[in-house]
Every structure is written in structure tokens, then in C-alpha cells.
PDB file of N, CA and C in Angstrom:
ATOM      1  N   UNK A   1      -0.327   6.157 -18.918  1.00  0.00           N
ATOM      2  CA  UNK A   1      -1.218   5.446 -18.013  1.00  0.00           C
ATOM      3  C   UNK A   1      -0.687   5.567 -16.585  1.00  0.00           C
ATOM      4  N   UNK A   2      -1.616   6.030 -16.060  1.00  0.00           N
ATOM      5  CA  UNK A   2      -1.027   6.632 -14.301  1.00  0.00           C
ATOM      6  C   UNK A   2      -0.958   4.925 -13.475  1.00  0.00           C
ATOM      7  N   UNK A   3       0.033   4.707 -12.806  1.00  0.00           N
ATOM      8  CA  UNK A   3      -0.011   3.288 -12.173  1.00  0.00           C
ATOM      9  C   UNK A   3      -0.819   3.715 -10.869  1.00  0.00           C
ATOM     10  N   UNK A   4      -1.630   2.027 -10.379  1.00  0.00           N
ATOM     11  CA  UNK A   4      -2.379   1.905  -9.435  1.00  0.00           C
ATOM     12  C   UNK A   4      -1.475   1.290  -7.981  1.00  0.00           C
ATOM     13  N   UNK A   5      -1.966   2.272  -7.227  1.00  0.00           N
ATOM     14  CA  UNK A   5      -1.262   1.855  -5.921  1.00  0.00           C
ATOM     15  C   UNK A   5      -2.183   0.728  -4.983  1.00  0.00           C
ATOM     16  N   UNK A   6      -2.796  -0.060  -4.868  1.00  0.00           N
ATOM     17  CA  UNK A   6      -3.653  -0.454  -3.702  1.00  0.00           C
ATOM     18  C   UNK A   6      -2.979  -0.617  -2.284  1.00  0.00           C
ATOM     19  N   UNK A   7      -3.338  -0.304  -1.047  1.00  0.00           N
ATOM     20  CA  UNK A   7      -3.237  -0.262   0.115  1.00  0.00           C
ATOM     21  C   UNK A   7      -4.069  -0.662   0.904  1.00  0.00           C
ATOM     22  N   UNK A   8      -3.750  -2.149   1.907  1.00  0.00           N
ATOM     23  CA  UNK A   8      -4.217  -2.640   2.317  1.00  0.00           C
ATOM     24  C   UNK A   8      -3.772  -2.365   4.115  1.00  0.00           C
ATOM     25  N   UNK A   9      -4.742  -1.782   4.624  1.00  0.00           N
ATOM     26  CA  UNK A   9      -4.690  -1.644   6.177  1.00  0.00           C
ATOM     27  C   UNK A   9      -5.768  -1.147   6.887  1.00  0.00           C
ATOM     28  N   UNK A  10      -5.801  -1.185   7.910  1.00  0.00           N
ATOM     29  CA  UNK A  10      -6.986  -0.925   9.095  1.00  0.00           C
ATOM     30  C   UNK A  10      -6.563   0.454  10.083  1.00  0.00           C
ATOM     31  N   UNK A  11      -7.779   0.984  10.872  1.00  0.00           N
ATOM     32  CA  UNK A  11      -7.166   1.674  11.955  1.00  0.00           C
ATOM     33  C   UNK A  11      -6.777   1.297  12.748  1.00  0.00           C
ATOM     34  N   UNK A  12      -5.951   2.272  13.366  1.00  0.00           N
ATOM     35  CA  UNK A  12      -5.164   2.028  14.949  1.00  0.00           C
ATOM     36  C   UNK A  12      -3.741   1.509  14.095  1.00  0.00           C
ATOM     37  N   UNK A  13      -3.873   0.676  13.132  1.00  0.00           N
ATOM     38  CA  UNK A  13      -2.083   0.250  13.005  1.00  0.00           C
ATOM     39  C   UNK A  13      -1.014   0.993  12.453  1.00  0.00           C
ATOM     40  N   UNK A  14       0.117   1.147  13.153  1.00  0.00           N
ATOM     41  CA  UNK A  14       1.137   1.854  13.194  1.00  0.00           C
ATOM     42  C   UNK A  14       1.979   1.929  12.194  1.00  0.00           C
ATOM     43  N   UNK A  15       2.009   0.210  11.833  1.00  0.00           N
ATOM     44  CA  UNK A  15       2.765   0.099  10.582  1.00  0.00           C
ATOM     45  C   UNK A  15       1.994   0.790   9.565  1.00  0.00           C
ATOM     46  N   UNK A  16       0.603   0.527   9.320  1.00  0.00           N
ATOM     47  CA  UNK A  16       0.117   1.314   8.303  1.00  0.00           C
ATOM     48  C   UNK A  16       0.376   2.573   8.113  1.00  0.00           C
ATOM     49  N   UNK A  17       0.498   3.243   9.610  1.00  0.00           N
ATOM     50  CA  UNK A  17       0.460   4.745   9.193  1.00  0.00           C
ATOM     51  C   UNK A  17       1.529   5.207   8.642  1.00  0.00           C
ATOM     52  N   UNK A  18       2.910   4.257   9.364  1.00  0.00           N
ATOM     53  CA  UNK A  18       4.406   4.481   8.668  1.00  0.00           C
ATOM     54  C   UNK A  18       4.158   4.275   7.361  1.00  0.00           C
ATOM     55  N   UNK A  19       3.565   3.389   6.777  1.00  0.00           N
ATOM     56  CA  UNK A  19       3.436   2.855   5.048  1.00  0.00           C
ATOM     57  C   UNK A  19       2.601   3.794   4.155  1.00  0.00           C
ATOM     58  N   UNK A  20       1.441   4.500   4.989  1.00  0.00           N
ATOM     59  CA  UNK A  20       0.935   5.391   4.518  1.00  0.00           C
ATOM     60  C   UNK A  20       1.458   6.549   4.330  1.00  0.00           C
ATOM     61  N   UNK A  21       2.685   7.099   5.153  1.00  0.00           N
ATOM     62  CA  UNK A  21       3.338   8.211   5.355  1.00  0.00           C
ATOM     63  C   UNK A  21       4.813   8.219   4.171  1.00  0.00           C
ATOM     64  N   UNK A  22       4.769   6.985   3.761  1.00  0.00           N
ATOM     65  CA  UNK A  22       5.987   6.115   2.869  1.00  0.00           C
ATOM     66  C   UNK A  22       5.456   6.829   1.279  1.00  0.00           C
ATOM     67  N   UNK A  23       4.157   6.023   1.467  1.00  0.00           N
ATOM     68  CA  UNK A  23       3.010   6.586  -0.167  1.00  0.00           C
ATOM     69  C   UNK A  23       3.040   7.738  -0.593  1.00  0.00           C
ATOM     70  N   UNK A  24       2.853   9.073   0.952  1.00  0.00           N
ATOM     71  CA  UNK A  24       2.229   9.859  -0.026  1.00  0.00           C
ATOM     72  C   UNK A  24       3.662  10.992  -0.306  1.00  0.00           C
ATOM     73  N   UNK A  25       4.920  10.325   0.294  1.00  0.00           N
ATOM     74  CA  UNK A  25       6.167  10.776   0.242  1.00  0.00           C
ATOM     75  C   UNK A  25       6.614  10.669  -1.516  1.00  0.00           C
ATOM     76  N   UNK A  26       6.264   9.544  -1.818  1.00  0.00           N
ATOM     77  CA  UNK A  26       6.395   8.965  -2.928  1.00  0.00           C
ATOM     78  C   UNK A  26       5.733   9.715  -3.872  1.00  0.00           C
ATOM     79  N   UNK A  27       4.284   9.308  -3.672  1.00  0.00           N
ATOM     80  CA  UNK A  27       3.199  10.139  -4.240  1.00  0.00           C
ATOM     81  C   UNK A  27       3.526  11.640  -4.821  1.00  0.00           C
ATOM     82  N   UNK A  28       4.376  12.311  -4.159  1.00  0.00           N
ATOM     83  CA  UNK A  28       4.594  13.862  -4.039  1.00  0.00           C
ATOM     84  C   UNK A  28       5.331  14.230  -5.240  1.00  0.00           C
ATOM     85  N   UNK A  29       6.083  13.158  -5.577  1.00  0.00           N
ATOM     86  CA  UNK A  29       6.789  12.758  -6.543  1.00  0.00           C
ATOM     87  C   UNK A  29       6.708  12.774  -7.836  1.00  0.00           C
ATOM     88  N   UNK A  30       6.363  11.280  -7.642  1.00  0.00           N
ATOM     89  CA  UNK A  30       6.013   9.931  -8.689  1.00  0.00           C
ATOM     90  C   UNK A  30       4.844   9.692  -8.591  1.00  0.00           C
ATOM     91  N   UNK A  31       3.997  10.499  -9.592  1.00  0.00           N
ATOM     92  CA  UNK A  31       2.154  10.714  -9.607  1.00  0.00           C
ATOM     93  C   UNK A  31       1.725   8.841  -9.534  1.00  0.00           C
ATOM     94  N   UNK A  32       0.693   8.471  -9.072  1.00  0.00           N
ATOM     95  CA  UNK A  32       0.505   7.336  -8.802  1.00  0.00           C
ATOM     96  C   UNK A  32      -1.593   7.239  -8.294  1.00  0.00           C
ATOM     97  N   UNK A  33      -2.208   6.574  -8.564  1.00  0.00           N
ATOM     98  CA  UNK A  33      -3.582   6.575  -8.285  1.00  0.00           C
ATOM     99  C   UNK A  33      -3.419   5.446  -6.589  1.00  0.00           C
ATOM    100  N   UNK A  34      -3.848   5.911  -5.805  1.00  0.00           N
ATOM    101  CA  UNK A  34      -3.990   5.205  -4.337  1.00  0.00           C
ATOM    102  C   UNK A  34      -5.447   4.824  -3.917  1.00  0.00           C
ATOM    103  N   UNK A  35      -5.276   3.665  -3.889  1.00  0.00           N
ATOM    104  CA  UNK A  35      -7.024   3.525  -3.569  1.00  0.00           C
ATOM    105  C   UNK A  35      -6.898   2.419  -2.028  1.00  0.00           C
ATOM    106  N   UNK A  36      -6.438   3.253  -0.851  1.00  0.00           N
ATOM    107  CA  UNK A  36      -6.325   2.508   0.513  1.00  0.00           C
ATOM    108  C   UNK A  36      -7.880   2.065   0.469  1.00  0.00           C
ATOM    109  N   UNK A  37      -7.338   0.725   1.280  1.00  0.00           N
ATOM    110  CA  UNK A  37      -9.177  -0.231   1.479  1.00  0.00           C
ATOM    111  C   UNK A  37      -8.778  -0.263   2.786  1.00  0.00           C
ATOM    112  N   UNK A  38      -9.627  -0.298   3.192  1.00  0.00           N
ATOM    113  CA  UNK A  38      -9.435  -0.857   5.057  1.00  0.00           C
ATOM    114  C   UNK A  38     -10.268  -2.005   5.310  1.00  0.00           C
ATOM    115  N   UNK A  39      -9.048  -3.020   5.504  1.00  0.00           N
ATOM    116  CA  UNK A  39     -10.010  -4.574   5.744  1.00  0.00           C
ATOM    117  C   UNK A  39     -10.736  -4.720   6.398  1.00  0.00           C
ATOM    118  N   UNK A  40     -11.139  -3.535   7.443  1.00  0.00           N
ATOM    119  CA  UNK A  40     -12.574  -3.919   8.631  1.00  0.00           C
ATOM    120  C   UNK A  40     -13.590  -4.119   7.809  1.00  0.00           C
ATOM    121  N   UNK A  41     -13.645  -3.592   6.454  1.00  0.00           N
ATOM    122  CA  UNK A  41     -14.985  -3.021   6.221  1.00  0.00           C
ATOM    123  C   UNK A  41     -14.972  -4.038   5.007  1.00  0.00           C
ATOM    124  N   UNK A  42     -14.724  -5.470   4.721  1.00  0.00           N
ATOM    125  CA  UNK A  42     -14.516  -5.892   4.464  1.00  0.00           C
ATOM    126  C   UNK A  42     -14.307  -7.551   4.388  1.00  0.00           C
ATOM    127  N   UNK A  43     -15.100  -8.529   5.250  1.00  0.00           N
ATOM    128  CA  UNK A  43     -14.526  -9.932   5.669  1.00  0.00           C
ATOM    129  C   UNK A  43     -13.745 -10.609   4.999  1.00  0.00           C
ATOM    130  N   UNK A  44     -13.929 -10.617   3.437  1.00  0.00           N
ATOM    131  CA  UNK A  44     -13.005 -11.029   2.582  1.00  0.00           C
ATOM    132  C   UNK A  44     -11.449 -10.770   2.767  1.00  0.00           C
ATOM    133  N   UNK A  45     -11.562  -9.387   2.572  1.00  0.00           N
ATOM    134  CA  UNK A  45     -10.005  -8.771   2.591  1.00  0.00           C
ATOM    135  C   UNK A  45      -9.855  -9.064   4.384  1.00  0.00           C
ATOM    136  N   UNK A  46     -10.423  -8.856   5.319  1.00  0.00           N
ATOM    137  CA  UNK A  46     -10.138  -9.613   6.844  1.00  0.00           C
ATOM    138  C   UNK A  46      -9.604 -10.563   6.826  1.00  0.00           C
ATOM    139  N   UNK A  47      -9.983 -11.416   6.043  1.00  0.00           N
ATOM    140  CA  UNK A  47      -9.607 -12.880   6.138  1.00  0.00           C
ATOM    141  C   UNK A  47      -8.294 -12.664   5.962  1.00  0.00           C
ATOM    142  N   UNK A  48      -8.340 -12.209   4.293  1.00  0.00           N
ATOM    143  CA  UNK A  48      -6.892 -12.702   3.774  1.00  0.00           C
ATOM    144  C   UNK A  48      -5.719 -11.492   4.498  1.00  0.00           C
ATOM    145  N   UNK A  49      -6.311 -10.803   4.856  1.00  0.00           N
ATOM    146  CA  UNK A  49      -4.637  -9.704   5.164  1.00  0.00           C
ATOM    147  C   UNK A  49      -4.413  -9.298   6.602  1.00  0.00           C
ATOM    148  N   UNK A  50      -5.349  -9.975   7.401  1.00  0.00           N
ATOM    149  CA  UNK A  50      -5.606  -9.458   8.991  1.00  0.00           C
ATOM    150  C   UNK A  50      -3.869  -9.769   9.463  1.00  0.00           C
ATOM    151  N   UNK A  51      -3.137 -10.893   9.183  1.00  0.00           N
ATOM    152  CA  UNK A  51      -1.988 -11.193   9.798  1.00  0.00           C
ATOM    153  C   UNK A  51      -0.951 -10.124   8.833  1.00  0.00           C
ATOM    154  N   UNK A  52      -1.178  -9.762   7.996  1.00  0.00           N
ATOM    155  CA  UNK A  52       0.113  -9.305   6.833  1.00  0.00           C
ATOM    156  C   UNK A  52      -0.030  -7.955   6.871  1.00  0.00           C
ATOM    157  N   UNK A  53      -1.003  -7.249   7.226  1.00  0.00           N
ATOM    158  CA  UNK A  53      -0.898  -5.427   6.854  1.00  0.00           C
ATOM    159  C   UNK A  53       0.194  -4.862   7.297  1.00  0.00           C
ATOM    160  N   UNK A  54       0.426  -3.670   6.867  1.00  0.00           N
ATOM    161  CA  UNK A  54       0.094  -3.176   5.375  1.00  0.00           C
ATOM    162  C   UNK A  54       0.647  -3.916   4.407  1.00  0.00           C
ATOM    163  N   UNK A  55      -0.362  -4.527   3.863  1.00  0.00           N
ATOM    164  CA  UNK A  55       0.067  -4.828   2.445  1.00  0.00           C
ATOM    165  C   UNK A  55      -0.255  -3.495   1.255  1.00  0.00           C
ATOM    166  N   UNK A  56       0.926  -3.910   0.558  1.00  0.00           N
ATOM    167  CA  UNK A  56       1.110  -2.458  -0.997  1.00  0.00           C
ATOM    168  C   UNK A  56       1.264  -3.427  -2.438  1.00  0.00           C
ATOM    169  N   UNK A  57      -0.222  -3.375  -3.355  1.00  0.00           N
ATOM    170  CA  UNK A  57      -0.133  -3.843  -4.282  1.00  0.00           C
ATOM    171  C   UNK A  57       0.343  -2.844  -5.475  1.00  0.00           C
ATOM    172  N   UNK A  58       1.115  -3.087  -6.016  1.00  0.00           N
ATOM    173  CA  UNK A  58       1.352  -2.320  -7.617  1.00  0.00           C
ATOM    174  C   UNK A  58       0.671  -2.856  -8.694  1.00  0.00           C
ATOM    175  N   UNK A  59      -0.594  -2.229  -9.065  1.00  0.00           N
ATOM    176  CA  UNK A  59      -1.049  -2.973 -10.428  1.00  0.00           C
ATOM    177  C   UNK A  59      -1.375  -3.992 -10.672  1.00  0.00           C
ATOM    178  N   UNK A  60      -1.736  -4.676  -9.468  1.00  0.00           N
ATOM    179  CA  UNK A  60      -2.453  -5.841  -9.250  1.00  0.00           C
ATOM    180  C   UNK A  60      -1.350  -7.153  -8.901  1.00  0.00           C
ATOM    181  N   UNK A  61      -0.046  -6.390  -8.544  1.00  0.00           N
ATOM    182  CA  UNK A  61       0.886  -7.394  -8.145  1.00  0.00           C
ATOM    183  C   UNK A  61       1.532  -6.795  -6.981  1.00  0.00           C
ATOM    184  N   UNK A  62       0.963  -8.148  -5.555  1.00  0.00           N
ATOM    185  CA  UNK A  62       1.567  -7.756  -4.360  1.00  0.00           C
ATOM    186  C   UNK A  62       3.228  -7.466  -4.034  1.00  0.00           C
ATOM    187  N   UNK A  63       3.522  -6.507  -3.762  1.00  0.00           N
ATOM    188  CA  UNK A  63       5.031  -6.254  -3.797  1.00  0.00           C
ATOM    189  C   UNK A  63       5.614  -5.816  -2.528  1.00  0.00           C
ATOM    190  N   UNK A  64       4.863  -5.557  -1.229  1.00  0.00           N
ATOM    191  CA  UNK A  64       4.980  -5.618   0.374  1.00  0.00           C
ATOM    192  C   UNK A  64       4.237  -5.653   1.346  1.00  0.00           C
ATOM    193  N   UNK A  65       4.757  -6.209   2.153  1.00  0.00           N
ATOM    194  CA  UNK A  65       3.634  -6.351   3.254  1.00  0.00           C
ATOM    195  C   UNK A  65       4.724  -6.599   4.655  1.00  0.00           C
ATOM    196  N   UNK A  66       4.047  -5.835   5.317  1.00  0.00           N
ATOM    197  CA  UNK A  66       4.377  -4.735   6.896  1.00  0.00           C
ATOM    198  C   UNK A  66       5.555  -3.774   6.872  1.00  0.00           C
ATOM    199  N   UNK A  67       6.276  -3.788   5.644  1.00  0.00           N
ATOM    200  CA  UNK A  67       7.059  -2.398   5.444  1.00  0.00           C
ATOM    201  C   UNK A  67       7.155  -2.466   4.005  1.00  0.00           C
ATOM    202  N   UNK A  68       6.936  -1.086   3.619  1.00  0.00           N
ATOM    203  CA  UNK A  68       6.730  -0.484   2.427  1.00  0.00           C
ATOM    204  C   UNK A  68       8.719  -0.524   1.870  1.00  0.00           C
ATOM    205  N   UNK A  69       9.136  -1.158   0.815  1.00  0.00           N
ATOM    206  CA  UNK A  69      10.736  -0.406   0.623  1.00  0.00           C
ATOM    207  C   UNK A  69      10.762   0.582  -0.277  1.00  0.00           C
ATOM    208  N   UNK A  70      10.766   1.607   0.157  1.00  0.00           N
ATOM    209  CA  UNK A  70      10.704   2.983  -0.591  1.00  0.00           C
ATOM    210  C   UNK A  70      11.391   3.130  -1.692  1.00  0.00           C
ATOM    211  N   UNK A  71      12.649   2.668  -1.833  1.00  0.00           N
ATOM    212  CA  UNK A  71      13.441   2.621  -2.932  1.00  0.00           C
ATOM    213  C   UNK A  71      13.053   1.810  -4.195  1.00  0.00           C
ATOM    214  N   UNK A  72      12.744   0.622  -3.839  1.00  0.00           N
ATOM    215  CA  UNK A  72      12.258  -0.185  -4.811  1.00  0.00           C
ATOM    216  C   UNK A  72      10.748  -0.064  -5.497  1.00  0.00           C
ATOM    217  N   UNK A  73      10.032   0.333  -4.711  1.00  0.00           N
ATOM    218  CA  UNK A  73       8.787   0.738  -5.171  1.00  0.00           C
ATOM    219  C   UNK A  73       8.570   2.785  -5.986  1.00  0.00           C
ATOM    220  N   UNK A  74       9.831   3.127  -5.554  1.00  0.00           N
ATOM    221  CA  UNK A  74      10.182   4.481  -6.539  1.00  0.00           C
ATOM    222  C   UNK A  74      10.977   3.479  -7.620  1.00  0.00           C
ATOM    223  N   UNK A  75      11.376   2.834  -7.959  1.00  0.00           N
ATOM    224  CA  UNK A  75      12.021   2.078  -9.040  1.00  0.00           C
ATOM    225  C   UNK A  75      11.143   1.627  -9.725  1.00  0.00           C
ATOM    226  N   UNK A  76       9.852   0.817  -9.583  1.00  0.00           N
ATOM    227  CA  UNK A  76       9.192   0.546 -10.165  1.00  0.00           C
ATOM    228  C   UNK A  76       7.770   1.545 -10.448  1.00  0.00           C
ATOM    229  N   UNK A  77       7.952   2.753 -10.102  1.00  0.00           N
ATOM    230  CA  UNK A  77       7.053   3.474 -10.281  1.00  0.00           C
ATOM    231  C   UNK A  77       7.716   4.196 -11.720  1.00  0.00           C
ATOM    232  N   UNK A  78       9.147   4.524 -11.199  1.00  0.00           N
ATOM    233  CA  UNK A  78       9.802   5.233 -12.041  1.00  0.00           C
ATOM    234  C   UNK A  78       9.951   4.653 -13.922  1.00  0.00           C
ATOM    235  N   UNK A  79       9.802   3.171 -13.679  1.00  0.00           N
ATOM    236  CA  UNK A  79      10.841   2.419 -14.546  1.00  0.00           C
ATOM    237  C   UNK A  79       9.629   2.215 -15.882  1.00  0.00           C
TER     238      UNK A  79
END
């Protein structure tokens, strides 16, 4: 069963793009399904993540938000 990445961020943000650039490092790797949402398009997810992006869910459990830790999230991809 391939694990689900969700990615939570908008344009223009920097951190995202670092977190996005984190993913597909990973990704290259450690096969993984990525389904980035972008909260503009979105009021719900606006609401809840406008202060916290990038947030990075694993499998339906939030595990960072405004820096991705690369190590630990290859640990739990791996494990």
C-alpha cells in the first residue's frame, strides 16, 4: 500500500516551495502518493491552515507544519 502524502500550501510562499522541494527529494526515493491542495481554493482549509503552512500530513496524521524534517518523515515513510 503506497503511503499518502497531503500538502498543505498556497502561492507565493517560500516555505512551501522549500517543503515542496523537501517532498519530491524524498519522493525520488521513497515512492509516496502527493496530493498538494492549495488553501486559496478552498475557505475551509483557509481558515484552518492560513497561519501554519506548509503543513505535511502522513496518512491522515499531521506530522509538520512550516518546515518539513526530512529525516523523520524518510523514517516514517521507510518504517
Amino acid at each position: 500500500m503506497t503511503p499518502t502524502v497531503v500538502f498543505y500550501s498556497r502561492p507565493g510562499c517560500h516555505l512551501c516551495d522549500d517543503a515542496r522541494t523537501i517532498l519530491e527529494r524524498i519522493r525520488a526515493e521513497l515512492p509516496f502518493a502527493l496530493d498538494e491542495r492549495d488553501i486559496e481554493q478552498d475557505d475551509a482549509l483557509h481558515r484552518k491552515y492560513l497561519e501554519r503552512i506548509p503543513v505535511v500530513a502522513l496518512d491522515g496524521e499531521e506530522l509538520f507544519e512550516f518546515f518539513v524534517d526530512e529525516d523523520e518523515l524518510r523514517r516514517r515513510l521507510a518504517g
